[in-house]
Protein backbone atom coordinates (compact mmCIF):
# COMPACT_ATOMS: atom_id res chain seq x y z
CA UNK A 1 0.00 0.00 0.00
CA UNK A 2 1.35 3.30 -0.88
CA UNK A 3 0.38 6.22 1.43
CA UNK A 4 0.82 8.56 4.35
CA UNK A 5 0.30 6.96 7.58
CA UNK A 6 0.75 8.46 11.58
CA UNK A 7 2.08 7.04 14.47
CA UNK A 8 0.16 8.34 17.47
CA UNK A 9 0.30 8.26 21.23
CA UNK A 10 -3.00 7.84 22.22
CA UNK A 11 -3.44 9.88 25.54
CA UNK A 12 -1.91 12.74 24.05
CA UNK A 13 -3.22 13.12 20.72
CA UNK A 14 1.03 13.44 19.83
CA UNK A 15 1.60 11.85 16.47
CA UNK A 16 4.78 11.17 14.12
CA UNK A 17 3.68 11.67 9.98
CA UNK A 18 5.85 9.58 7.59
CA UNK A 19 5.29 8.18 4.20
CA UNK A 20 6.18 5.11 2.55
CA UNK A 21 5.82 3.60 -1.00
CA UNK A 22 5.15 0.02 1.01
CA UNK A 23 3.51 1.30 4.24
CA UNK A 24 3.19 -2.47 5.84
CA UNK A 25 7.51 -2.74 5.65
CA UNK A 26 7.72 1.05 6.79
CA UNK A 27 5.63 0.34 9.70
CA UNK A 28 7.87 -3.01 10.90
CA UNK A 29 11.12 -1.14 10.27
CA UNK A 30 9.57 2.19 12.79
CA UNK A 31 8.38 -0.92 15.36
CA UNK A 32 11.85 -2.79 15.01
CA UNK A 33 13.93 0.10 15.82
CA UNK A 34 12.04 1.37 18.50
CA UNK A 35 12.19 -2.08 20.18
CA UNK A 36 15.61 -1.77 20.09
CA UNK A 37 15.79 1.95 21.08
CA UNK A 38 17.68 3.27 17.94
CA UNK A 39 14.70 4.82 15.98
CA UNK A 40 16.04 8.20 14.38
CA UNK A 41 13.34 10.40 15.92
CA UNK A 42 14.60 10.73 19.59
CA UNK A 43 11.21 12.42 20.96
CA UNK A 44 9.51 9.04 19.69
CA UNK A 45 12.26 7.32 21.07
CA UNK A 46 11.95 8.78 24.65
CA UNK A 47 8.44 8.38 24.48
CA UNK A 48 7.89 4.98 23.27
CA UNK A 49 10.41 3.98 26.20
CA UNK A 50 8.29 5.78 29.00
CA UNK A 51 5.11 4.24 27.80
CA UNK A 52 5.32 1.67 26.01
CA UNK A 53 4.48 -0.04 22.77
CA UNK A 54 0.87 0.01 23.99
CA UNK A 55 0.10 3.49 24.19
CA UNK A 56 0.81 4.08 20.55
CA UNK A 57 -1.65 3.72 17.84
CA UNK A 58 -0.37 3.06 13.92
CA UNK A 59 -2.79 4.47 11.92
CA UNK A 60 -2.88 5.37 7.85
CA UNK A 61 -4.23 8.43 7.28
CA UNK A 62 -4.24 8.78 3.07
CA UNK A 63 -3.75 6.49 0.33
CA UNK A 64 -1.69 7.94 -2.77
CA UNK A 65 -0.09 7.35 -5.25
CA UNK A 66 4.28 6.91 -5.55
CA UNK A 67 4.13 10.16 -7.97
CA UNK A 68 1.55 12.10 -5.34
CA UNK A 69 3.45 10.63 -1.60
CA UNK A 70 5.76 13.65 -1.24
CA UNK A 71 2.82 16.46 -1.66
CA UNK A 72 0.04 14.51 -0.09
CA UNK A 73 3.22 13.85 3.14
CA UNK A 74 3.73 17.44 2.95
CA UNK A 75 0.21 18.63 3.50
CA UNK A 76 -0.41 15.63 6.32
CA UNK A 77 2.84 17.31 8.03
CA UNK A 78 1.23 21.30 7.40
CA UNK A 79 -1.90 20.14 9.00
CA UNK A 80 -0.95 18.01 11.98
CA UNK A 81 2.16 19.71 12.80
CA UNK A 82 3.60 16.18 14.48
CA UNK A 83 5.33 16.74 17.91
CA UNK A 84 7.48 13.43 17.28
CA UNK A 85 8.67 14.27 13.44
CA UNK A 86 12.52 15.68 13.60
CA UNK A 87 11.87 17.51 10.34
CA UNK A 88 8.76 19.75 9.87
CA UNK A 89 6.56 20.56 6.92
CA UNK A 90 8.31 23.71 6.50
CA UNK A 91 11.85 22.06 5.73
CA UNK A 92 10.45 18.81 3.87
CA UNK A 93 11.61 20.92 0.95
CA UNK A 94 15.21 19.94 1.99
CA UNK A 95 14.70 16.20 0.69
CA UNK A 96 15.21 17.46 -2.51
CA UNK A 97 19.53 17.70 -2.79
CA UNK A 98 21.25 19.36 -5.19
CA UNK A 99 23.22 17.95 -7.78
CA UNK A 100 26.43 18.78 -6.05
CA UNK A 101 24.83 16.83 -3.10
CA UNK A 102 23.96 13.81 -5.34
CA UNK A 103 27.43 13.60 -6.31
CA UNK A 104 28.53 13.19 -3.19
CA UNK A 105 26.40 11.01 -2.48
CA UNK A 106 26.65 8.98 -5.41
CA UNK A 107 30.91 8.99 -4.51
CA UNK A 108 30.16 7.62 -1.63
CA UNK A 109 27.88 5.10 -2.10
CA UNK A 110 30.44 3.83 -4.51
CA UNK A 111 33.30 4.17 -2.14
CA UNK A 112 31.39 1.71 -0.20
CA UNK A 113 30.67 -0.86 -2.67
CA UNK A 114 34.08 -0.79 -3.60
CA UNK A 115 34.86 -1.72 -0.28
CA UNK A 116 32.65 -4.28 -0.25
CA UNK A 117 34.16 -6.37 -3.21
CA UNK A 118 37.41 -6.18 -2.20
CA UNK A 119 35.81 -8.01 1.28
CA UNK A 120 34.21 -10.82 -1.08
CA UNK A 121 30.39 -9.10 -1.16
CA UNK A 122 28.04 -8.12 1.55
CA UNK A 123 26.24 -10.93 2.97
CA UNK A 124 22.70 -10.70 3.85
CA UNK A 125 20.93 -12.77 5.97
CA UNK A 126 17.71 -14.71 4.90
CA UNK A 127 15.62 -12.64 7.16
CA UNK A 128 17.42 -9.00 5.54
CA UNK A 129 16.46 -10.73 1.75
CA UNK A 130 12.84 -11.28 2.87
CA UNK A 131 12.13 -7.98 3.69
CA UNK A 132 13.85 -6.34 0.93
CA UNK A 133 11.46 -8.43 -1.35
CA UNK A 134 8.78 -7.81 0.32
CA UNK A 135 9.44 -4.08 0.29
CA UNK A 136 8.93 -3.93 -3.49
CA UNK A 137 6.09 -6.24 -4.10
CA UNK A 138 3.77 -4.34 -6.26
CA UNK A 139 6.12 -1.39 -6.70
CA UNK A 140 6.06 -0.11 -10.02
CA UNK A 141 9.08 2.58 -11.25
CA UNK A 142 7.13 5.82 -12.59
CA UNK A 143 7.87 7.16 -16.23
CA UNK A 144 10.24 9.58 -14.86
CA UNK A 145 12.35 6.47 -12.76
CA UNK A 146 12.28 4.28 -15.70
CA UNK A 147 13.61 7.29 -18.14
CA UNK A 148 16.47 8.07 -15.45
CA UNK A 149 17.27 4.25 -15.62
CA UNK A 150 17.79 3.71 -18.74
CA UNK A 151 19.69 7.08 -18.95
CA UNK A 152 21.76 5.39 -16.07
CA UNK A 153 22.35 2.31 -18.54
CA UNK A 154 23.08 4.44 -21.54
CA UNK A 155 25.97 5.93 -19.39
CA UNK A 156 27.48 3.43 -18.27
CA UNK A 157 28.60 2.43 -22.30
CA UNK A 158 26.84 -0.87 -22.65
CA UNK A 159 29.62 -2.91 -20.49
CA UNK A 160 29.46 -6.24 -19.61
CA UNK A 161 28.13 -7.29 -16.27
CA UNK A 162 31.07 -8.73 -14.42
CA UNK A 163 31.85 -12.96 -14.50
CA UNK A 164 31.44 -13.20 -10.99
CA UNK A 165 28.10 -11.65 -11.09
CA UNK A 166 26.71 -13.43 -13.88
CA UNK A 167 27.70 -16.79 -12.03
CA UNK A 168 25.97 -15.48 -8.75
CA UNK A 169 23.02 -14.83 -10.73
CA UNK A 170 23.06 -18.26 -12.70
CA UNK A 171 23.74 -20.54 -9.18
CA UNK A 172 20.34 -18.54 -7.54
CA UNK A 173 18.19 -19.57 -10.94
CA UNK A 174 19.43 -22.93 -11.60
CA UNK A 175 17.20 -25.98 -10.58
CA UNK A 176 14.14 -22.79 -10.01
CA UNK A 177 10.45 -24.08 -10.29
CA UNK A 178 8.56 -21.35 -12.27
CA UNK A 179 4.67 -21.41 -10.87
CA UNK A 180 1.80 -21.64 -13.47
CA UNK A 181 0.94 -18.21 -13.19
CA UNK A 182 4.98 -16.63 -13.67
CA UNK A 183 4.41 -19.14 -16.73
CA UNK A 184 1.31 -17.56 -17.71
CA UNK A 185 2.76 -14.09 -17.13
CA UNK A 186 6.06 -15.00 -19.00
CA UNK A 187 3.84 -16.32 -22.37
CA UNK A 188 1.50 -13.33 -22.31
CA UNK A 189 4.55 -11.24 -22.42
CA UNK A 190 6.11 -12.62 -25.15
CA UNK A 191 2.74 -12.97 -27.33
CA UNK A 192 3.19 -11.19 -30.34
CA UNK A 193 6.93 -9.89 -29.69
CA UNK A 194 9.56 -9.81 -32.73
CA UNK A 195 13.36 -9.05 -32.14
CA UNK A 196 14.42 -5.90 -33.99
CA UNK A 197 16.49 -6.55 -36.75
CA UNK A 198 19.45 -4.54 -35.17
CA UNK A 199 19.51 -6.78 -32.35
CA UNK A 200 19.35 -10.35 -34.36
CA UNK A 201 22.35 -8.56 -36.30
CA UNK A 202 24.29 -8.17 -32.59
CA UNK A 203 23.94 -11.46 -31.46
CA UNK A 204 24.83 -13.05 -35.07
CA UNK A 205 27.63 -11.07 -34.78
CA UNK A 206 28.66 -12.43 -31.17
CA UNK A 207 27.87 -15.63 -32.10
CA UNK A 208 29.89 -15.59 -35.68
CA UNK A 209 33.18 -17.94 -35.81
CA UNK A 210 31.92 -19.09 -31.73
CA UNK A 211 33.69 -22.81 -31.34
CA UNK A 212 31.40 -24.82 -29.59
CA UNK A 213 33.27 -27.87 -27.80
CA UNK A 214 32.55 -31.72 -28.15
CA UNK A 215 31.20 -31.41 -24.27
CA UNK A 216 28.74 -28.70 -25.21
CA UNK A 217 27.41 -30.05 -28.31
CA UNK A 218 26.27 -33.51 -26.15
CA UNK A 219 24.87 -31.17 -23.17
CA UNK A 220 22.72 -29.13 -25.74
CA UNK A 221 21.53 -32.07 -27.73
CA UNK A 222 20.57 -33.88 -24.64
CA UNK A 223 18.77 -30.84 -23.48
CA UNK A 224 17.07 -30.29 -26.77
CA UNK A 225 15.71 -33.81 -26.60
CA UNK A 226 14.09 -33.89 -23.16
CA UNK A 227 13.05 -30.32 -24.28
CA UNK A 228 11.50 -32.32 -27.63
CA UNK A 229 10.03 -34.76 -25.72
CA UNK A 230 7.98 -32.74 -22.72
CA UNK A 231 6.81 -30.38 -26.12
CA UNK A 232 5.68 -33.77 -28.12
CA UNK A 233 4.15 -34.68 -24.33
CA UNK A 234 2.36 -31.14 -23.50
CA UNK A 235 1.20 -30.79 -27.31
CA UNK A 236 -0.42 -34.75 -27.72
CA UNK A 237 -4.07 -34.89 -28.53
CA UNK A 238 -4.14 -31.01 -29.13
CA UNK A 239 -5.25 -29.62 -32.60
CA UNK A 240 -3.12 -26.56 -34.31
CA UNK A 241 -4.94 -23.45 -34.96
CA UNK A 242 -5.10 -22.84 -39.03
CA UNK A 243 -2.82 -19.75 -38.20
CA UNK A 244 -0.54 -21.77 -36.02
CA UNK A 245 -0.16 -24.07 -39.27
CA UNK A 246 0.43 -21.34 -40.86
CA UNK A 247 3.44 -19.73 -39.08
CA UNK A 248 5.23 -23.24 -39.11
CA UNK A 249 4.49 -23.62 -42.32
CA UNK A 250 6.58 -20.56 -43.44
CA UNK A 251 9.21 -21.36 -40.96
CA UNK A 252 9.82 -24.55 -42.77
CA UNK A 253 10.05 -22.49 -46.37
CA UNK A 254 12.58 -19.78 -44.95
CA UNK A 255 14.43 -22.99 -43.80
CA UNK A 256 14.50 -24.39 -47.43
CA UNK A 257 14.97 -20.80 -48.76
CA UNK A 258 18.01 -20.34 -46.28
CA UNK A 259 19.99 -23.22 -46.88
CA UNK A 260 19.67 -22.46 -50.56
CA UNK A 261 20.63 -18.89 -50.66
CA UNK A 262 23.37 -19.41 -47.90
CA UNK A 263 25.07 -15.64 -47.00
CA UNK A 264 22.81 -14.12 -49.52
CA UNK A 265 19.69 -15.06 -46.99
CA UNK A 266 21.19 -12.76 -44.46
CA UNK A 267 21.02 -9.99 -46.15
CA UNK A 268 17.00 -10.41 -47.55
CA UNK A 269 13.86 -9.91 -45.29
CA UNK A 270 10.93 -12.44 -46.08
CA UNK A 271 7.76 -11.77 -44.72
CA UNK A 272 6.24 -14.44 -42.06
């Protein structure tokens, strides 16, 4: 749930206003630092200590959306005027840093991960990976995210995502169970999709004078036939469409066509 939510102390009316993009998460991560008296608002703090987790209410005030949460936190903090928030409506304005600011930032962010490789990684614990999933279930990037992304990408020159990282990410996938619906999901993603020309170009390239080893060739033919063989399984007693017919009927002539022409078929578009 994305929204604005209060934290209040019930006998006084006294109330802290925050905001949070996942308000659920927000709300464990206030109640888990308070329980172990490090929460970053010391008022709260002192208060929560004197008395207790009982006397405080959790309460969400306004739902919003991720582009709105700033302005609709703003106005929550202008009305309410919370006696437990360390920064007031009048200074929320500050959140906002300067590029001078994000560069330093940025520095020193990478500083740290730096630091961090040369140490072998930072470990997290199962319980730390759990709630940083769980913090962005649902959690869609706005337009303006996604364009700064990309931008991000674009900068960084295309290179190649380092070998140790790309094993990392293959050990966590391999042997994964997809559910029905990810399935589902996956196919009604693809429907309809056709690579770019540019890109089929790219990874001909990559893959032009590639020497495939003995080894390889056995693991990819066995693959392809258990591959085959749940296909033949999934597909038996099931009728093609006339389109589906069709499409595999010109995949079979751009076959014949290809091995004809050889080079030359690179170079020609055919329609489907």
């Amino acid at each position: 749930m994305v929204g604005v939510y209060i934290i209040r102390h019930v006998e006084s009316g006294r109330c802290y206003v925050g905001s949070s993009k996942n308000i659920q998460v927000r709300w464990n991560k206030h109640r888990e630092d308070l329980r172990k008296g490090k929460h970053h608002s010391p008022t709260l703090q002192r208060a929560w200590n004197k008395y207790s987790e009982t006397a405080f209410l959790f309460e969400v005030v306004e739902e919003t959306t991720i582009e709105q949460l700033r302005t609709a936190e703003a106005l929550w903090l202008s009305k309410l005027r919370p006696f437990y928030n360390s920064m007031t409506a009048q200074n929320t304005q500050l959140i906002e840093h300067g590029p001078s600011t994000r560069k330093l930032m940025s520095e020193s962010q990478l500083r740290r991960f730096a630091r961090e490789r040369v140490r072998g990684g930072r470990k997290l614990s199962p319980e730390q990976k759990a709630k940083i999933a769980a913090s962005h279930i649902g959690i869609r990037p706005s337009a303006a995210t996604r364009a700064k992304m990309s931008a991000s990408a674009k900068r960084r020159g295309g290179r190649p995502m380092p070998r140790h990282a790309v094993e990392r990410i293959a050990a966590s996938n391999r042997g994964r169970k997809r559910s029905e619906e990810t399935k589902r999901r996956l196919s009604e993603a693809h429907k309809g999709y056709k690579m770019p020309t540019e890109q089929r170009a790219k990874i001909s390239q990559s893959l032009r004078g590639r020497v495939v080893t003995e080894e390889t060739r056995k693991k990819l033919s066995l693959r392809n036939g258990e591959a085959l063989r749940k296909l033949v399984e999934t597909r038996r007693g099931k009728s093609l469409s006339i389109e589906h017919r069709a499409r595999i009927s010109a995949g079979h002539r751009r076959r014949a066509i290809q091995e004809l022409l050889g080079e030359k078929f690179k170079q020609r578009d055919f329609p489907d």
